[in-house]
PDB file of N, CA and C in Angstrom:
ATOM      1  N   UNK A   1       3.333  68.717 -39.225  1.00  0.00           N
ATOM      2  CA  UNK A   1       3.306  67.633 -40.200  1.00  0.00           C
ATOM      3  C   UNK A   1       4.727  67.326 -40.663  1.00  0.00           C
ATOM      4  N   UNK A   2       5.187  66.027 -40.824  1.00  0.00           N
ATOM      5  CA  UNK A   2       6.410  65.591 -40.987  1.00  0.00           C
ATOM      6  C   UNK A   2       6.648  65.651 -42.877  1.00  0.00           C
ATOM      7  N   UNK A   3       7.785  65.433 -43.302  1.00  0.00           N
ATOM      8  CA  UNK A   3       7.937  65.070 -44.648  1.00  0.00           C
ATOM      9  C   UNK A   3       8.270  63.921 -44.954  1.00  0.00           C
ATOM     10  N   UNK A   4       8.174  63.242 -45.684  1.00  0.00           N
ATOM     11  CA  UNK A   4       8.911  61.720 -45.449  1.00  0.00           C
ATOM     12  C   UNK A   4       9.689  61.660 -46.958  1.00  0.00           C
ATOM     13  N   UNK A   5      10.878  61.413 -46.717  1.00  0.00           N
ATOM     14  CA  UNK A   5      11.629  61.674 -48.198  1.00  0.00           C
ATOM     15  C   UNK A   5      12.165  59.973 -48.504  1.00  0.00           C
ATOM     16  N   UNK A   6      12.013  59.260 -49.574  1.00  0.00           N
ATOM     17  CA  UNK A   6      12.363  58.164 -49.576  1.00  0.00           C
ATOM     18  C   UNK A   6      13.523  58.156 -50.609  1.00  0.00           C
ATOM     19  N   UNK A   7      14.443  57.470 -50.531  1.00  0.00           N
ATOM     20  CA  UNK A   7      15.788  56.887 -51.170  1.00  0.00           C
ATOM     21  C   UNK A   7      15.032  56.191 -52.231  1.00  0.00           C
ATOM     22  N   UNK A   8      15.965  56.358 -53.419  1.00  0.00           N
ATOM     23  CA  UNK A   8      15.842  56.332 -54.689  1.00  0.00           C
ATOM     24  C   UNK A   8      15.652  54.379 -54.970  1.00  0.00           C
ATOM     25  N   UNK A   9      16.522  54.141 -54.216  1.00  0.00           N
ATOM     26  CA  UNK A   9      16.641  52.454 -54.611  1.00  0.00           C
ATOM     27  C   UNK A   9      15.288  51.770 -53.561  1.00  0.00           C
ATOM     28  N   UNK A  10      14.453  52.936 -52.802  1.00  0.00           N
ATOM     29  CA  UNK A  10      13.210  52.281 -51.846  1.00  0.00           C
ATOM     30  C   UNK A  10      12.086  51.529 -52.988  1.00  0.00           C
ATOM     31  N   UNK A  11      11.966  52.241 -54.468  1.00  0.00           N
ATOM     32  CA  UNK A  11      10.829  51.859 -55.152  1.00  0.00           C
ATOM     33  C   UNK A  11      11.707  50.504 -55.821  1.00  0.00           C
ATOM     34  N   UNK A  12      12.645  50.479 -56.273  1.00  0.00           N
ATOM     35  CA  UNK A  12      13.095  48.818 -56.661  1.00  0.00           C
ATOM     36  C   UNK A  12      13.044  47.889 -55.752  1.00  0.00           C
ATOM     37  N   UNK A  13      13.035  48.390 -54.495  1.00  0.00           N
ATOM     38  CA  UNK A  13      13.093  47.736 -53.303  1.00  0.00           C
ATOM     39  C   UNK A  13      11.481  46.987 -53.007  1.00  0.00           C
ATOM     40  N   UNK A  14      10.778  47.619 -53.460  1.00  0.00           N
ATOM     41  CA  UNK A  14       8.912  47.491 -52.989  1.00  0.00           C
ATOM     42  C   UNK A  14       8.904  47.016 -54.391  1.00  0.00           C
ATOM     43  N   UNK A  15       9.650  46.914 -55.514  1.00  0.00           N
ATOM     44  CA  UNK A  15       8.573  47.117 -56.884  1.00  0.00           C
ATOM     45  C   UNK A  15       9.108  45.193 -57.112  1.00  0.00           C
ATOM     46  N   UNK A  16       9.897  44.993 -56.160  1.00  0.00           N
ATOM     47  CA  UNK A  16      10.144  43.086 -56.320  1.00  0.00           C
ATOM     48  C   UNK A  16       9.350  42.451 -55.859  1.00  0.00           C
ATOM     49  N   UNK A  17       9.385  41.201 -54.985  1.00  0.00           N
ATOM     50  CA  UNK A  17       8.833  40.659 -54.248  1.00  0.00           C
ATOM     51  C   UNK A  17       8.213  40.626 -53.025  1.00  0.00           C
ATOM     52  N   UNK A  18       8.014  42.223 -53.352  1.00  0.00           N
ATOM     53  CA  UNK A  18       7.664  42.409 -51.666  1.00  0.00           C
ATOM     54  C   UNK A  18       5.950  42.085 -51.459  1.00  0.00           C
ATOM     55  N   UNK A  19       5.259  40.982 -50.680  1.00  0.00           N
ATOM     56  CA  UNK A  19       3.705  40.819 -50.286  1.00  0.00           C
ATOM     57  C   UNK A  19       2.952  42.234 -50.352  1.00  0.00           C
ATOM     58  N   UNK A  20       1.663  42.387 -51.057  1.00  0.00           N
ATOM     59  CA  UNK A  20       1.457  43.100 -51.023  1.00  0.00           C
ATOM     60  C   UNK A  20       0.764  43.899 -49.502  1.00  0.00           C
ATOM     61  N   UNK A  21       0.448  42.535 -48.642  1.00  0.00           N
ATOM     62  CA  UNK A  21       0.020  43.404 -47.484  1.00  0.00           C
ATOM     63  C   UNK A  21       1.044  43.864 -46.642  1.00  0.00           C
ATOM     64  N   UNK A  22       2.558  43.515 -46.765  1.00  0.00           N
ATOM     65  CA  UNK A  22       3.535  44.475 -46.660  1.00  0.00           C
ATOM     66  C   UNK A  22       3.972  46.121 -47.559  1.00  0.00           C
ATOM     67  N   UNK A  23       3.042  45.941 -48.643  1.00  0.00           N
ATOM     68  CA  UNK A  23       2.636  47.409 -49.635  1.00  0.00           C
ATOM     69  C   UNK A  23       2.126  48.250 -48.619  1.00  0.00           C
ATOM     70  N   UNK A  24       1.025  47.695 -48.279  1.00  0.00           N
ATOM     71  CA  UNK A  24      -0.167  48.186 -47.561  1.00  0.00           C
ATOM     72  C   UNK A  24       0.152  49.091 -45.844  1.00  0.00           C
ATOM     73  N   UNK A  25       0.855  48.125 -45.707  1.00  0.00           N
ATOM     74  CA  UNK A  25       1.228  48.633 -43.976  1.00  0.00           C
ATOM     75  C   UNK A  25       2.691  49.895 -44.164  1.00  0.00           C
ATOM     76  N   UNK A  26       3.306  49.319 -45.273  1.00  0.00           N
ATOM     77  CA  UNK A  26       4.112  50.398 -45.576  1.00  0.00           C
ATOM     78  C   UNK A  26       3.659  51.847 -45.735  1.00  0.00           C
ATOM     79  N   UNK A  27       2.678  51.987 -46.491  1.00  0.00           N
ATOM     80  CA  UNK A  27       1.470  52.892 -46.800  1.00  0.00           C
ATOM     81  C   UNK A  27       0.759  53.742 -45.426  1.00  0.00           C
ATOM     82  N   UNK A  28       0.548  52.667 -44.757  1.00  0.00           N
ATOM     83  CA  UNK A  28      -0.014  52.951 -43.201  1.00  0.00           C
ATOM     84  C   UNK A  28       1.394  53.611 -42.458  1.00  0.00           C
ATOM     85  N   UNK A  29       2.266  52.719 -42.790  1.00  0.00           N
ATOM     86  CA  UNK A  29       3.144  53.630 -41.800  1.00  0.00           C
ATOM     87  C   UNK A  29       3.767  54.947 -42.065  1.00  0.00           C
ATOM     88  N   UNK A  30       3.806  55.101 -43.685  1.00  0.00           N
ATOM     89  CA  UNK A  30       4.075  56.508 -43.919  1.00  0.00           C
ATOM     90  C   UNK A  30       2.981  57.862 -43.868  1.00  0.00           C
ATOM     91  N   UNK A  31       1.722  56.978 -43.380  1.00  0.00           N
ATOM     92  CA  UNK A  31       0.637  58.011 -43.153  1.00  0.00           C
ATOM     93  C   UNK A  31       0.864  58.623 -41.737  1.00  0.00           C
ATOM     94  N   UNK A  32       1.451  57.678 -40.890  1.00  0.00           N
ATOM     95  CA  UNK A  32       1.046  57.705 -39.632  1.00  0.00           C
ATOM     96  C   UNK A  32       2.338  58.688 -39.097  1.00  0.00           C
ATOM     97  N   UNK A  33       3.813  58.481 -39.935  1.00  0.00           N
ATOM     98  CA  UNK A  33       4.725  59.202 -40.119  1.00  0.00           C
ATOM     99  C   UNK A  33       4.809  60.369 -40.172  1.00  0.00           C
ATOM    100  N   UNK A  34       3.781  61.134 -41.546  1.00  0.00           N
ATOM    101  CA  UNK A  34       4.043  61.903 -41.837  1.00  0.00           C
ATOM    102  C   UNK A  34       2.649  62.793 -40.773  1.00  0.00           C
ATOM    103  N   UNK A  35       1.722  62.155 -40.225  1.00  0.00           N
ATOM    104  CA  UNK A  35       1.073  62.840 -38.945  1.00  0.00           C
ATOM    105  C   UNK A  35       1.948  62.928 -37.841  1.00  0.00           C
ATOM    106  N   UNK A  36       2.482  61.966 -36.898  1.00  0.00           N
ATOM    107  CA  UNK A  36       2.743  62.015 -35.564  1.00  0.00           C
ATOM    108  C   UNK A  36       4.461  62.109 -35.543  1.00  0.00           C
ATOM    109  N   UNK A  37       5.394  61.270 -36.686  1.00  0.00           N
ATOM    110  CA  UNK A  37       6.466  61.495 -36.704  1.00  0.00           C
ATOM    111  C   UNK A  37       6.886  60.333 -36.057  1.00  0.00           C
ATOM    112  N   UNK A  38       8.151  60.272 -35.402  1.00  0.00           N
ATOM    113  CA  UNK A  38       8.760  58.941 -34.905  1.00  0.00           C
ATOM    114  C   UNK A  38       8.173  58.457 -33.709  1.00  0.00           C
ATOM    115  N   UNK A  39       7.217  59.606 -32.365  1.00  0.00           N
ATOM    116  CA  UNK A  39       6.475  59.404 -31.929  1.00  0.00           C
ATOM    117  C   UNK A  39       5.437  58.877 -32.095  1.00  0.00           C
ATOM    118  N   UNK A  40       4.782  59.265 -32.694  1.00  0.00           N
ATOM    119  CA  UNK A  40       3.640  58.610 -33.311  1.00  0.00           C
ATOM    120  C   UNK A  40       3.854  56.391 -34.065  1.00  0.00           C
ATOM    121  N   UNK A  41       4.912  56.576 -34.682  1.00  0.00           N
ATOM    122  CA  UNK A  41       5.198  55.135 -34.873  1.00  0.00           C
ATOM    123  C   UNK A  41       5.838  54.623 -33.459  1.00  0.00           C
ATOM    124  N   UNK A  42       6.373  55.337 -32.487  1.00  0.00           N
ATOM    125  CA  UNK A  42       6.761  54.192 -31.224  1.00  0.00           C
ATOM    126  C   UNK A  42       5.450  54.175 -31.028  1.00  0.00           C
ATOM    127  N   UNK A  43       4.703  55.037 -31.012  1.00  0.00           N
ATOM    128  CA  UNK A  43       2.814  54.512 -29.961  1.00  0.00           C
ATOM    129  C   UNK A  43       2.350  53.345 -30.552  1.00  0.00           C
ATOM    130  N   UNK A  44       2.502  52.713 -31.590  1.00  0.00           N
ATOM    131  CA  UNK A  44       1.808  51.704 -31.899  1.00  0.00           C
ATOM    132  C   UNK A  44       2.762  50.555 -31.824  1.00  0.00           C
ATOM    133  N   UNK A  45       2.369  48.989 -30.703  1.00  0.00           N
ATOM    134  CA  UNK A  45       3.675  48.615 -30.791  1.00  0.00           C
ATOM    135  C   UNK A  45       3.909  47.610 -31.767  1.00  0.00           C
ATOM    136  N   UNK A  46       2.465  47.659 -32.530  1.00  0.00           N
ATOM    137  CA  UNK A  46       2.911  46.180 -34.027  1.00  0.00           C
ATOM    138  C   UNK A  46       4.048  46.745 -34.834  1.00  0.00           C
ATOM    139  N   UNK A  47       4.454  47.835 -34.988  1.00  0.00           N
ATOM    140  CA  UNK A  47       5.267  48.497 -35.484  1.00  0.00           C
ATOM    141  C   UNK A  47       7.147  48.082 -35.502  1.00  0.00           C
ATOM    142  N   UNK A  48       7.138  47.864 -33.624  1.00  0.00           N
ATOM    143  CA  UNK A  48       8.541  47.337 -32.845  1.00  0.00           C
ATOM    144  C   UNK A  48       9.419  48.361 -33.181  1.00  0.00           C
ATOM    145  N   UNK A  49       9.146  49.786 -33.207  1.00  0.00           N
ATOM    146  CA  UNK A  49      10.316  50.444 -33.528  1.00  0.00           C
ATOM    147  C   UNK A  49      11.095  51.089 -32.723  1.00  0.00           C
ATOM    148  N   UNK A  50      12.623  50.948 -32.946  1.00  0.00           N
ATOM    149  CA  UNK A  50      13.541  51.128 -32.560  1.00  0.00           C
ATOM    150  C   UNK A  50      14.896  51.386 -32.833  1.00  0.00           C
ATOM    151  N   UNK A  51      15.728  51.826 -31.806  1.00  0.00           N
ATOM    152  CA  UNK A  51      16.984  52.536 -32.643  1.00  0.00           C
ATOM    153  C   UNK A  51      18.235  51.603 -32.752  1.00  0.00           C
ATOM    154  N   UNK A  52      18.634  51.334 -33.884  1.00  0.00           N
ATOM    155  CA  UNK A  52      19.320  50.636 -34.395  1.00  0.00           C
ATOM    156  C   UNK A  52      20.910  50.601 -33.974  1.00  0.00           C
ATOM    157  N   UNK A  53      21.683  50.239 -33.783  1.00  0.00           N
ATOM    158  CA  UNK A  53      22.994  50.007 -33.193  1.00  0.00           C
ATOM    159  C   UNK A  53      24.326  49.794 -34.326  1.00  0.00           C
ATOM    160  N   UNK A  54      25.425  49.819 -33.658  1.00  0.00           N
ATOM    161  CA  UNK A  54      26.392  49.115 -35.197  1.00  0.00           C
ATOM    162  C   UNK A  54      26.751  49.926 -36.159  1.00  0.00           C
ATOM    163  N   UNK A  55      26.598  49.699 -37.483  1.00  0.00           N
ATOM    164  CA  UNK A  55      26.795  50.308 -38.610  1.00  0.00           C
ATOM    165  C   UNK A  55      25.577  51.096 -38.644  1.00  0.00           C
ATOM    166  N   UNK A  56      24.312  50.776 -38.171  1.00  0.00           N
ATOM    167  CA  UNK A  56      23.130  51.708 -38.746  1.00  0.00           C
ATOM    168  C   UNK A  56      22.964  52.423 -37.187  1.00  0.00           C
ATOM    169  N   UNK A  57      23.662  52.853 -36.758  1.00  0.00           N
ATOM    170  CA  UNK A  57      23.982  53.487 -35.171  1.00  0.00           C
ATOM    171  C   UNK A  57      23.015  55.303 -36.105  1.00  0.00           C
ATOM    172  N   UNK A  58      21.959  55.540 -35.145  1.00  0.00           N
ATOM    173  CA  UNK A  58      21.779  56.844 -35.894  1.00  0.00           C
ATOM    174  C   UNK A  58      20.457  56.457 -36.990  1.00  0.00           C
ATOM    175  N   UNK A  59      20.306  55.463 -37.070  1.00  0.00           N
ATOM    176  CA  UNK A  59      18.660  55.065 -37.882  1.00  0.00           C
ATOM    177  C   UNK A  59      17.565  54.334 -36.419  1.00  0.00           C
ATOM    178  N   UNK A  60      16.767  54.093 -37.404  1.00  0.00           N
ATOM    179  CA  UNK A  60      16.176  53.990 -36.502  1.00  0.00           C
ATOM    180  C   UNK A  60      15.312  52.501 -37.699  1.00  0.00           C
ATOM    181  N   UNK A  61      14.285  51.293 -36.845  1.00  0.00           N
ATOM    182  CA  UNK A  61      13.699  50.512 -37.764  1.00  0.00           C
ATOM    183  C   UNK A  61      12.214  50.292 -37.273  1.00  0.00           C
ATOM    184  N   UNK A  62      11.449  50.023 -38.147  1.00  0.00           N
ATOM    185  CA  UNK A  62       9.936  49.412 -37.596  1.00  0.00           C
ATOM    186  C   UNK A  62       9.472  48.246 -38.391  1.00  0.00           C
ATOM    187  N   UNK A  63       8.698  47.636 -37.657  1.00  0.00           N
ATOM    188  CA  UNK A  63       8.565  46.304 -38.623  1.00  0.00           C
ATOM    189  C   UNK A  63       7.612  46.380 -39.287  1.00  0.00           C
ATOM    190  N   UNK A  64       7.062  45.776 -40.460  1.00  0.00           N
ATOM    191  CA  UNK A  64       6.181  46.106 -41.580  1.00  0.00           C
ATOM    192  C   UNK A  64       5.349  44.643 -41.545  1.00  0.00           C
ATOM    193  N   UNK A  65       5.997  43.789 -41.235  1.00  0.00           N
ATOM    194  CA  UNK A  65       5.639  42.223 -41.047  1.00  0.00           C
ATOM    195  C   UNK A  65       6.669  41.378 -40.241  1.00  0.00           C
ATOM    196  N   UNK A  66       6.182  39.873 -39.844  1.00  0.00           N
ATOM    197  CA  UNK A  66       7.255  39.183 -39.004  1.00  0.00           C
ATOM    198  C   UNK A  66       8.418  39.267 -39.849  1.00  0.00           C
ATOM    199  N   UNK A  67       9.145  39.055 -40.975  1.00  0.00           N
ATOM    200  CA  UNK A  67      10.255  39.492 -41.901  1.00  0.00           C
ATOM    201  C   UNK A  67      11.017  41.033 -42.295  1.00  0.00           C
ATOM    202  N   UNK A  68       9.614  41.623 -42.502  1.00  0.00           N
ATOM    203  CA  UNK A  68       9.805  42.835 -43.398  1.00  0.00           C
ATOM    204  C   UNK A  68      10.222  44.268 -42.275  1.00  0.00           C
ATOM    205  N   UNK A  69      10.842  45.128 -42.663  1.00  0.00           N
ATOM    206  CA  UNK A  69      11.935  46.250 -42.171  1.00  0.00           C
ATOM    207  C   UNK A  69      11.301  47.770 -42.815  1.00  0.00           C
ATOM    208  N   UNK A  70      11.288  48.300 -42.367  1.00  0.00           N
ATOM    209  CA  UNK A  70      11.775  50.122 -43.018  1.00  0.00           C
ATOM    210  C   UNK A  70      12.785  50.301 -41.392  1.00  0.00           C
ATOM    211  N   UNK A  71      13.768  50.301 -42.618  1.00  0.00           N
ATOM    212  CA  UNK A  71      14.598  51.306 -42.053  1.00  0.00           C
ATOM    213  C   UNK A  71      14.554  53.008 -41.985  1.00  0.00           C
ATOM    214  N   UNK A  72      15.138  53.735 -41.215  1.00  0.00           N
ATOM    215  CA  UNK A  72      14.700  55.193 -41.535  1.00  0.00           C
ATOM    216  C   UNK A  72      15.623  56.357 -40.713  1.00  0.00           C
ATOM    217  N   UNK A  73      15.692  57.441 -40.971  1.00  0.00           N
ATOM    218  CA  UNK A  73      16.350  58.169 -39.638  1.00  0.00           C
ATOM    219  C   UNK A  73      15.497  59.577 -39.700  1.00  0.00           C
ATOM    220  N   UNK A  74      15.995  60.284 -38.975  1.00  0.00           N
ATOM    221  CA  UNK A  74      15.351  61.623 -38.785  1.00  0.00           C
ATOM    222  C   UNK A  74      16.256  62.407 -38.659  1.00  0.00           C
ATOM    223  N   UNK A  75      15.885  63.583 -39.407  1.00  0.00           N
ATOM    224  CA  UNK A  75      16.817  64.958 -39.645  1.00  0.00           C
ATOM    225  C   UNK A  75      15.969  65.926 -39.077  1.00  0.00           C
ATOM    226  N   UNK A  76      17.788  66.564 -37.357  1.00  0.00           N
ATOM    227  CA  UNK A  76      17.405  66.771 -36.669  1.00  0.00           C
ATOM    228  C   UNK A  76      15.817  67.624 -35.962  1.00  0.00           C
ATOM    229  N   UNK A  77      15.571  68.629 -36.398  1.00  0.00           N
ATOM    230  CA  UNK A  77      14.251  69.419 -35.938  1.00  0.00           C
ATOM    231  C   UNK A  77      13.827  69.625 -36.948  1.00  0.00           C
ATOM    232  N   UNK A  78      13.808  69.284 -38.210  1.00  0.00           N
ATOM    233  CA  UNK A  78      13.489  69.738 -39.660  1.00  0.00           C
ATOM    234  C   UNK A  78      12.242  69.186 -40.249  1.00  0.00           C
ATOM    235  N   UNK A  79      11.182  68.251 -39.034  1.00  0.00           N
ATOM    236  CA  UNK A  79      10.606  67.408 -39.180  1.00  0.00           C
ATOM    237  C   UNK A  79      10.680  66.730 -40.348  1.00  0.00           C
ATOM    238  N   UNK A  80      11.788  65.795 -40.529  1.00  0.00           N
ATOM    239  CA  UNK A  80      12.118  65.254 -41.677  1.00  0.00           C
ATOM    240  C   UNK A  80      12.394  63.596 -41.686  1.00  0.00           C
ATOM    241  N   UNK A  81      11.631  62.792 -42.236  1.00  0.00           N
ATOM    242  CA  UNK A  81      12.142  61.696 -41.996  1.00  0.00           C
ATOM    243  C   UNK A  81      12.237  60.746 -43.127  1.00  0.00           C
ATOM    244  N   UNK A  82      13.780  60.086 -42.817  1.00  0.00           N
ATOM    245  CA  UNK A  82      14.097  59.626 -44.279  1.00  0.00           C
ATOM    246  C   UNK A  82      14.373  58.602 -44.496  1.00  0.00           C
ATOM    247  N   UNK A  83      13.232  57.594 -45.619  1.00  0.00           N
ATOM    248  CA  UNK A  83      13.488  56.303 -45.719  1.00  0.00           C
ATOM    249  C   UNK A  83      14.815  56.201 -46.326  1.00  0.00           C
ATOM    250  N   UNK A  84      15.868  55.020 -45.872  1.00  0.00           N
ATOM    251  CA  UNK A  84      16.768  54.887 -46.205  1.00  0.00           C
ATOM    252  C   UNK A  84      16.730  52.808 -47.387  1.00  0.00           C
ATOM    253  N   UNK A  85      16.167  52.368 -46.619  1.00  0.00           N
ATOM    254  CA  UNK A  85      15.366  50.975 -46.983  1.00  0.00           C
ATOM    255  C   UNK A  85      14.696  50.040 -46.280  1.00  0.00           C
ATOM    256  N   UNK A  86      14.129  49.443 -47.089  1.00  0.00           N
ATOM    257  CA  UNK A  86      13.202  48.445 -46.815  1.00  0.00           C
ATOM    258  C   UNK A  86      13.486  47.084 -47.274  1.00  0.00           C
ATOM    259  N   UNK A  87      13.557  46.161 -46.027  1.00  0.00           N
ATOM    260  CA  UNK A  87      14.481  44.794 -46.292  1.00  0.00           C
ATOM    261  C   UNK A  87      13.737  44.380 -45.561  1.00  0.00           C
ATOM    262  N   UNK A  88      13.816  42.863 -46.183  1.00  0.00           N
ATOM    263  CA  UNK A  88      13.336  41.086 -45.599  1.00  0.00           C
ATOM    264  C   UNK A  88      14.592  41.206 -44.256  1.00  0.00           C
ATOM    265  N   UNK A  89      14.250  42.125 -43.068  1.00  0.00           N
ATOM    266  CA  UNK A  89      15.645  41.853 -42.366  1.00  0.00           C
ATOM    267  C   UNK A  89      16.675  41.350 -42.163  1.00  0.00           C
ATOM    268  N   UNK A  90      17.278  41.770 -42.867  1.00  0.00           N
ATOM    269  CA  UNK A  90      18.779  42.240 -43.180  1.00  0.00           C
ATOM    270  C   UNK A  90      19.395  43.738 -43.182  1.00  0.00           C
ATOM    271  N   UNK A  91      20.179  44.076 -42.231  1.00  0.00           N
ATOM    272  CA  UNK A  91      20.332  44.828 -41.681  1.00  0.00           C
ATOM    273  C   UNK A  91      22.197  45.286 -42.176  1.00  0.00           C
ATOM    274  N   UNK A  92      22.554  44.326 -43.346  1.00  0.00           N
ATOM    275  CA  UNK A  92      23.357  45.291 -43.849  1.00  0.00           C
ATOM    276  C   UNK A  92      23.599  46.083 -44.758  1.00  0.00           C
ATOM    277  N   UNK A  93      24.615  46.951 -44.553  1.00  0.00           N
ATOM    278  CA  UNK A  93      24.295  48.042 -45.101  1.00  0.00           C
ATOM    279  C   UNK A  93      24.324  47.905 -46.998  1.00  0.00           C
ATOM    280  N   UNK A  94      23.518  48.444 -47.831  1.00  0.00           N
ATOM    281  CA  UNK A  94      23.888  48.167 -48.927  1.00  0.00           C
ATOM    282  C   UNK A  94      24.844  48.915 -49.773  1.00  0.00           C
TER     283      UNK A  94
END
């Protein structure tokens, strides 16, 4: 079983304007996270996740909706995975 540790600025991040059926899938994806791990989110492909390039070289992203982002990375064998944020894609860094 994975841990999923979220960044402090993730709940101001969800507590704005974010749709709530982007709440919802967020929810789904940290269930599915904290069962199967980063494997488990590539198996599903509404998800689109993948490893990020650039400045976020070392994260990794999945999609939540046609707009919406979790960003995230994983610490190495520690089954640990750590929201970093969640953005209307935009992909720089804050």
């Amino acid at each position: 079983m994975w841990r999923i540790e979220e960044h402090r600025r993730v709940d101001k991040q969800l507590g704005g304007a974010v749709p709530q059926e982007v709440l919802k899938r967020y929810e789904k994806w940290k269930d599915i996270a904290r069962l199967s791990g980063p494997q488990g989110l590539r198996a599903i492909k509404g998800f689109h996740d993948e490893n990020l390039a650039g400045e976020w070289k070392g994260h990794r992203s999945s999609r939540l909706g046609l707009q919406w982002r979790v960003i995230y990375r994983v610490v190495g064998d520690a089954l640990l995975v750590q929201v970093v944020h969640v953005t209307l894609h935009d992909y720089r860094r804050p």
